[in-house]
Protein backbone atom coordinates (compact mmCIF):
# COMPACT_ATOMS: atom_id res chain seq x y z
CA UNK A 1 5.58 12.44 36.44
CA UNK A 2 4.86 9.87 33.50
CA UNK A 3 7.42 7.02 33.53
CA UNK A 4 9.25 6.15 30.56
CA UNK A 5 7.65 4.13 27.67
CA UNK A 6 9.39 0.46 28.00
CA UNK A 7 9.33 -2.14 25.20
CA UNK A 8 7.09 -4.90 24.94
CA UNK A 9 9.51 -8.21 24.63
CA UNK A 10 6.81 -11.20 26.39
CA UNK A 11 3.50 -11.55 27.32
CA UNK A 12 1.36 -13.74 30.11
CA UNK A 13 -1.56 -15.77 29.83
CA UNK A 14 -4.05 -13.52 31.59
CA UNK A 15 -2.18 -9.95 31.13
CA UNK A 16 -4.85 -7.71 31.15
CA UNK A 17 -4.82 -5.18 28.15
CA UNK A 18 -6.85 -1.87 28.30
CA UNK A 19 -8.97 -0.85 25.09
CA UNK A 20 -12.08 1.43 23.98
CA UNK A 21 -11.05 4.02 27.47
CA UNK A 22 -12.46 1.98 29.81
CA UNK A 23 -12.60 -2.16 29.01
CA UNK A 24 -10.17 -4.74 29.70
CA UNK A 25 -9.08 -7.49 27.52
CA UNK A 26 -6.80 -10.28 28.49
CA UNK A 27 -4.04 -12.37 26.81
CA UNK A 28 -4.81 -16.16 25.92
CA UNK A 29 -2.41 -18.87 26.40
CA UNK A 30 -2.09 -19.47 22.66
CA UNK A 31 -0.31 -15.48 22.40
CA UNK A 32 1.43 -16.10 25.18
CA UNK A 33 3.24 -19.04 23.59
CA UNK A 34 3.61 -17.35 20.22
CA UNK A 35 4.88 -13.42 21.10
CA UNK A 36 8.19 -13.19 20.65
CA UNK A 37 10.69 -10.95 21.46
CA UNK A 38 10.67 -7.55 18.57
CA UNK A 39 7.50 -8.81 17.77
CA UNK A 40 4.57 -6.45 18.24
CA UNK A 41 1.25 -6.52 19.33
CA UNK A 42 -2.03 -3.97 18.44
CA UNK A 43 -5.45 -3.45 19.93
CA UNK A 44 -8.80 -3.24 18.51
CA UNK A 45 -9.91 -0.67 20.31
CA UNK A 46 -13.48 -1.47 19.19
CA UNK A 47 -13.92 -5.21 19.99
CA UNK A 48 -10.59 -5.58 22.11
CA UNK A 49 -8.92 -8.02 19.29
CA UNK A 50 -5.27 -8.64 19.88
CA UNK A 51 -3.13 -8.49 17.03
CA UNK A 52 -0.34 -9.82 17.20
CA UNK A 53 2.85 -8.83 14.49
CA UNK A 54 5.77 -11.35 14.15
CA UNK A 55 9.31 -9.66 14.03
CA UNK A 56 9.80 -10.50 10.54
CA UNK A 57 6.48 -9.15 9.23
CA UNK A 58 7.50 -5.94 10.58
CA UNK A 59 10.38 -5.62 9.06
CA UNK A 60 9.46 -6.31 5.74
CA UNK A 61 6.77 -3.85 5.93
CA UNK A 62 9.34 -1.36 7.74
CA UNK A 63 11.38 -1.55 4.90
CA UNK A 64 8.84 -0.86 2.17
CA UNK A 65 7.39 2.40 4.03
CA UNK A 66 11.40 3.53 4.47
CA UNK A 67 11.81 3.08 0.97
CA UNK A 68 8.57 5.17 0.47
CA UNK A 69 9.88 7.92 2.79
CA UNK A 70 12.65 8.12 0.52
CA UNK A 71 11.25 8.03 -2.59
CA UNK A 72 8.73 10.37 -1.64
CA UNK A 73 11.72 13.16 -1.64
CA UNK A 74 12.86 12.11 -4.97
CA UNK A 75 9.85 12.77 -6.55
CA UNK A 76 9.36 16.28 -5.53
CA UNK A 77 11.98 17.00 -7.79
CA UNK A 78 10.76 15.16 -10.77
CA UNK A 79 9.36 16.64 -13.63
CA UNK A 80 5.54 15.26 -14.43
CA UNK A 81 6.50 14.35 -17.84
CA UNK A 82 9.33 11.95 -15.89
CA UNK A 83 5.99 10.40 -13.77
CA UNK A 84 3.69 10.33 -17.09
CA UNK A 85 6.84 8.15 -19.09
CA UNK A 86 6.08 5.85 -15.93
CA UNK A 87 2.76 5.36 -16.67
CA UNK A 88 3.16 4.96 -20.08
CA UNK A 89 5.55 2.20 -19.62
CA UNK A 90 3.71 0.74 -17.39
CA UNK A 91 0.87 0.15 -19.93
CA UNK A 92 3.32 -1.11 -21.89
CA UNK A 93 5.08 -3.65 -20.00
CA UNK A 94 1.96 -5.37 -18.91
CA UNK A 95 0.64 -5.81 -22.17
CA UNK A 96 4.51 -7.36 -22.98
CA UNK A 97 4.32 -9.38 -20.32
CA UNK A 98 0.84 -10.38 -19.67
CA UNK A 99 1.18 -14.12 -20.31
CA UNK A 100 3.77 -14.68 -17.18
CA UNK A 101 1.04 -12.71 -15.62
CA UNK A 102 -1.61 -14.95 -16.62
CA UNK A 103 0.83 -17.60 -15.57
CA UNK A 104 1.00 -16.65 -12.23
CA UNK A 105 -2.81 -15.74 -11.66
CA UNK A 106 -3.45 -19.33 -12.48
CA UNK A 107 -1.63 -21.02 -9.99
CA UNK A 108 -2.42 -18.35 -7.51
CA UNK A 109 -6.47 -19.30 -8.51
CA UNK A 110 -5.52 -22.99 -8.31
CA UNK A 111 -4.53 -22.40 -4.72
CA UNK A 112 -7.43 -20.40 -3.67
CA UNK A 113 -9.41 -22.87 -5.01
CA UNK A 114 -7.54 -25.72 -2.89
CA UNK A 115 -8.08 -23.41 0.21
CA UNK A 116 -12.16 -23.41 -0.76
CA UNK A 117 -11.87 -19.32 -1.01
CA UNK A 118 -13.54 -17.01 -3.98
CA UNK A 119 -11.93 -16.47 -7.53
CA UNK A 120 -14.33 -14.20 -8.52
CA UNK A 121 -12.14 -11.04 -8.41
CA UNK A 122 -8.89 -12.91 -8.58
CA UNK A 123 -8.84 -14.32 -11.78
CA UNK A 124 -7.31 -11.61 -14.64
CA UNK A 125 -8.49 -11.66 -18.24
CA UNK A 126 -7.59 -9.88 -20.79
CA UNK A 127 -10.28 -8.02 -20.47
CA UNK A 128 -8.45 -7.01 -16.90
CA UNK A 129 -5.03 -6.34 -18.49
CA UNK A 130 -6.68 -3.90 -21.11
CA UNK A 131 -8.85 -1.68 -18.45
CA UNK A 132 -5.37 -2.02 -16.09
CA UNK A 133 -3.40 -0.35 -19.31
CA UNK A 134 -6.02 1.81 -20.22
CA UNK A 135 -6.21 3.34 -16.85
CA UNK A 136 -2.41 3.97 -16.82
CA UNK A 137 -2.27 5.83 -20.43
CA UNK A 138 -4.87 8.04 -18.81
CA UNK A 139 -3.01 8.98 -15.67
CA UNK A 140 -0.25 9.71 -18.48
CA UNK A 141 -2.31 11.48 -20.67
CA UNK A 142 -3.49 13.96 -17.65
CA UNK A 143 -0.20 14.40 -16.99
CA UNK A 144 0.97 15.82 -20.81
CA UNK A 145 -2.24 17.98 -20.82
CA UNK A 146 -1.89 19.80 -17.47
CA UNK A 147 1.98 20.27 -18.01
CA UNK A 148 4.43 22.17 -15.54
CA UNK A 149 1.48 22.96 -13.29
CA UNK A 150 0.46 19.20 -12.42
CA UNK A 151 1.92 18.41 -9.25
CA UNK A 152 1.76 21.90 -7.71
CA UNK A 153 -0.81 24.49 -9.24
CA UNK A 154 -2.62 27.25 -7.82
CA UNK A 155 -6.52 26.61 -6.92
CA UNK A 156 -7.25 29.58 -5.62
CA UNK A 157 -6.38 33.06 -4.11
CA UNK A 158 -7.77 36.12 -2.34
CA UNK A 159 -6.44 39.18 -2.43
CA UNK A 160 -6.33 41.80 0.48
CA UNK A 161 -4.72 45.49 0.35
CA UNK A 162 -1.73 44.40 1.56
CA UNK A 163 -1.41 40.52 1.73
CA UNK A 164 -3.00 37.57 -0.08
CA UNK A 165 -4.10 33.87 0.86
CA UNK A 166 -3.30 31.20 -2.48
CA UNK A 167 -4.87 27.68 -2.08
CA UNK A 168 -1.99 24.73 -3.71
CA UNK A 169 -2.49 22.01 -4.50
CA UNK A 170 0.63 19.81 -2.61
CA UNK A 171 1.42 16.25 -2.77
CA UNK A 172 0.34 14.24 0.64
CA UNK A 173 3.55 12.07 1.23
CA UNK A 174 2.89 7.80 1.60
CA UNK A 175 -0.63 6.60 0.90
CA UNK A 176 -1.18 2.80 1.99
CA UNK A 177 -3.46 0.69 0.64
CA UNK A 178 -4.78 -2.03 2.03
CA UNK A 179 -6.30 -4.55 -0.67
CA UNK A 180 -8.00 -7.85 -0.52
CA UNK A 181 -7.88 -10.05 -3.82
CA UNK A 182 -7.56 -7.92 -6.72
CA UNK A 183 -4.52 -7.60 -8.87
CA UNK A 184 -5.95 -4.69 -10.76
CA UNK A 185 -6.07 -2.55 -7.95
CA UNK A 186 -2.31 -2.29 -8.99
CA UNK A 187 -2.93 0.11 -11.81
CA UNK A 188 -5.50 1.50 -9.36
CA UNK A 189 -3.37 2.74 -6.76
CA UNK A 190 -0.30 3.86 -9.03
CA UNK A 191 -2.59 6.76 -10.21
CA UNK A 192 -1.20 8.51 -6.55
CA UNK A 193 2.16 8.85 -8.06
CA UNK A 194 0.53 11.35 -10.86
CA UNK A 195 -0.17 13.96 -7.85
CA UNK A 196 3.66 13.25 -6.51
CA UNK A 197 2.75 10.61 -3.72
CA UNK A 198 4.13 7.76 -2.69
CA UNK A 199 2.75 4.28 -2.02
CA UNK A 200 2.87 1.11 -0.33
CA UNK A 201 0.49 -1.97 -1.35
CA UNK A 202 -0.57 -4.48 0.85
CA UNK A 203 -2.68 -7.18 -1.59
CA UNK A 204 -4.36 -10.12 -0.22
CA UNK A 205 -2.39 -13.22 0.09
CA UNK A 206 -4.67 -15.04 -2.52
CA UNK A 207 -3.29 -12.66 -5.23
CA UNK A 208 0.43 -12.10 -4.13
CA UNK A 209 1.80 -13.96 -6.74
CA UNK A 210 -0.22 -12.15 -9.46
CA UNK A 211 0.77 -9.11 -8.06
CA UNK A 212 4.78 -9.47 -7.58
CA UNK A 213 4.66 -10.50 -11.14
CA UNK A 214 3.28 -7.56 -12.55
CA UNK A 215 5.21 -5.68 -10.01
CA UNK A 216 8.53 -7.69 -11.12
CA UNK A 217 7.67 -7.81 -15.08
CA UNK A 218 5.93 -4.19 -15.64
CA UNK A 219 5.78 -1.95 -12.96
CA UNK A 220 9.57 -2.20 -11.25
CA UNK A 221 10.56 -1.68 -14.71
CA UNK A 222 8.68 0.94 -15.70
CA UNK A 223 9.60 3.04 -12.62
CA UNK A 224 13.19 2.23 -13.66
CA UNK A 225 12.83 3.42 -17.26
CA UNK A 226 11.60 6.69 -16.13
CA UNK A 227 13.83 7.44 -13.46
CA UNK A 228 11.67 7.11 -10.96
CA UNK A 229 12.71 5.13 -7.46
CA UNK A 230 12.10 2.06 -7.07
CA UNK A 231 10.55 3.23 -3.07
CA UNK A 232 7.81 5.13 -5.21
CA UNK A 233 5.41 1.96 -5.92
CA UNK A 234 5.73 -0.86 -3.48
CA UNK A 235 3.90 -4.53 -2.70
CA UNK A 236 4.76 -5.78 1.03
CA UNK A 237 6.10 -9.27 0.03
CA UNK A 238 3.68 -11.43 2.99
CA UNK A 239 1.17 -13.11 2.64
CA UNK A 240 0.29 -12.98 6.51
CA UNK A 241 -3.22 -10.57 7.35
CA UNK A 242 -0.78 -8.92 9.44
CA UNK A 243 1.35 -6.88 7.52
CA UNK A 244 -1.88 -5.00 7.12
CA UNK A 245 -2.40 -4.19 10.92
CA UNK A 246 2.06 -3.45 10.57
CA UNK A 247 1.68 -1.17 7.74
CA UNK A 248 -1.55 1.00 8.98
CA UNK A 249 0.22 1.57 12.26
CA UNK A 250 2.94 3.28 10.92
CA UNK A 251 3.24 6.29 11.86
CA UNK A 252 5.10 8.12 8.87
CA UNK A 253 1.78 7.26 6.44
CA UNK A 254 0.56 10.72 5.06
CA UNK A 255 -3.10 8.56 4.41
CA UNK A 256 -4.13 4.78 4.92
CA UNK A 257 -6.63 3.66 2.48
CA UNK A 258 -8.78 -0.08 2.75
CA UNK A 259 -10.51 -1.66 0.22
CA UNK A 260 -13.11 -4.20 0.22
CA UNK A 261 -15.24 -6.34 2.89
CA UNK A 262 -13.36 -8.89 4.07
CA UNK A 263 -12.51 -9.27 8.12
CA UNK A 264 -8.68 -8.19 7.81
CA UNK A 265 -10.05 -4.87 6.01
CA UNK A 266 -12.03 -3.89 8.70
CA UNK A 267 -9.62 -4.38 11.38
């Protein structure tokens, strides 16, 4: 008889931790010290990492995927021309309010400089702002054109004498996406909401501020404009790597999506 799960609420230097099915790794004093109680901690089941979530990092990403969850029910009632207004908006609330953007890129590229990491594909231009609003208008545009049949449409059927088997097309649920440095990848990941998903963005720290600003100044109010929740496109509001390994652990994601190179991606 299996006994009952129990919570994790300390750890000990030298606690051995199982990963990969048949290794061992063990806990260093420098975890010990740090684990707190409602923290949590996950395994690389590769390489045996420890990675260890703070309390408050789980939360914050708790809260985004609940809000996901919920939004994900609204907008399986929502008409596609409600999701391409979003998109439209969108567009046009970054091109309004692209120089508080700009703003905000530059001190978020000062700092990256001052840490001695890469500004290649965090500085915006507005070469960046057009492509970002070009991108939207063409989610919206897909939208008009395909009509009633957008979010649910039949691909397929075959027909027997007395039954038949229809292929649907069916939206997934939450998508996360796990970004490093980008702020386009906004406008990237938004296009999920055109097939009725949900999503939750986790951005690299060196571009957090860029993104909550276009998430503040264009995309929270273009989801409100449209009637859309607010649930249906979120940014986790840490900076810490960790709310990457918080978010893809969740177990309510419908797909987890990474993009880019970088050492928090792959784990």
């Amino acid at each position: 008889m299996t006994a009952p799960a129990q919570a994790l609420t300390t750890l000990t230097e030298g606690m051995a931790i199982p990963f990969g099915g048949d290794r061992l790794t063990t806990v260093d004093a420098d975890l010990t010290a740090a684990f707190a109680l409602g923290d949590a901690l996950y395994v690389v089941q590769e390489t045996g990492a420890l990675l260890h979530v703070p309390a408050p990092v789980r939360e914050a990403v708790r809260d985004q995927v609940d809000a996901a969850v919920d939004a994900f029910h609204v907008m399986r009632t929502l008409a596609p021309s409600s999701i391409a207004s979003f998109f439209r908006a969108f567009a046009d609330h970054l091109e309004q309010a692209w120089g508080a953007v700009q703003v905000a890129n530059d001190e978020d590229v000062r700092a990256a400089r001052e840490r001695g990491r890469s500004t290649t594909r965090l500085a915006v231009s507005d070469r960046v702002r057009d492509e970002m609003a070009q991108g939207l208008r063409g989610w919206a545009q897909r939208l008009e054109e395909e009509g009633s049949d957008a979010l649910s449409r039949r691909l397929d059927v075959i027909d027997h004498d007395t039954w038949s088997v229809e292929t649907l097309t069916a939206p997934l649920g939450v998508i996360a996406f796990v970004f490093e440095g980008r702020p386009n990848v906004l406008a990237d990941a938004a296009g999920v909401l055109a097939s009725g998903n949900t999503a939750v963005l986790r951005i690299g720290g060196d571009a957090l501020g860029t993104a909550q600003a276009i998430r503040d100044l264009a995309m929270v109010p273009a989801l409100r404009e449209a009637g859309l929740p607010d649930g249906a496109l979120a940014v986790v509001p840490v900076r810490d790597r960790c709310a990457g390994w918080a978010l893809f652990s969740d177990s309510r994601l419908a797909l987890a999506v990474t993009r880019g190179s970088g050492r928090a991606v792959q784990q």
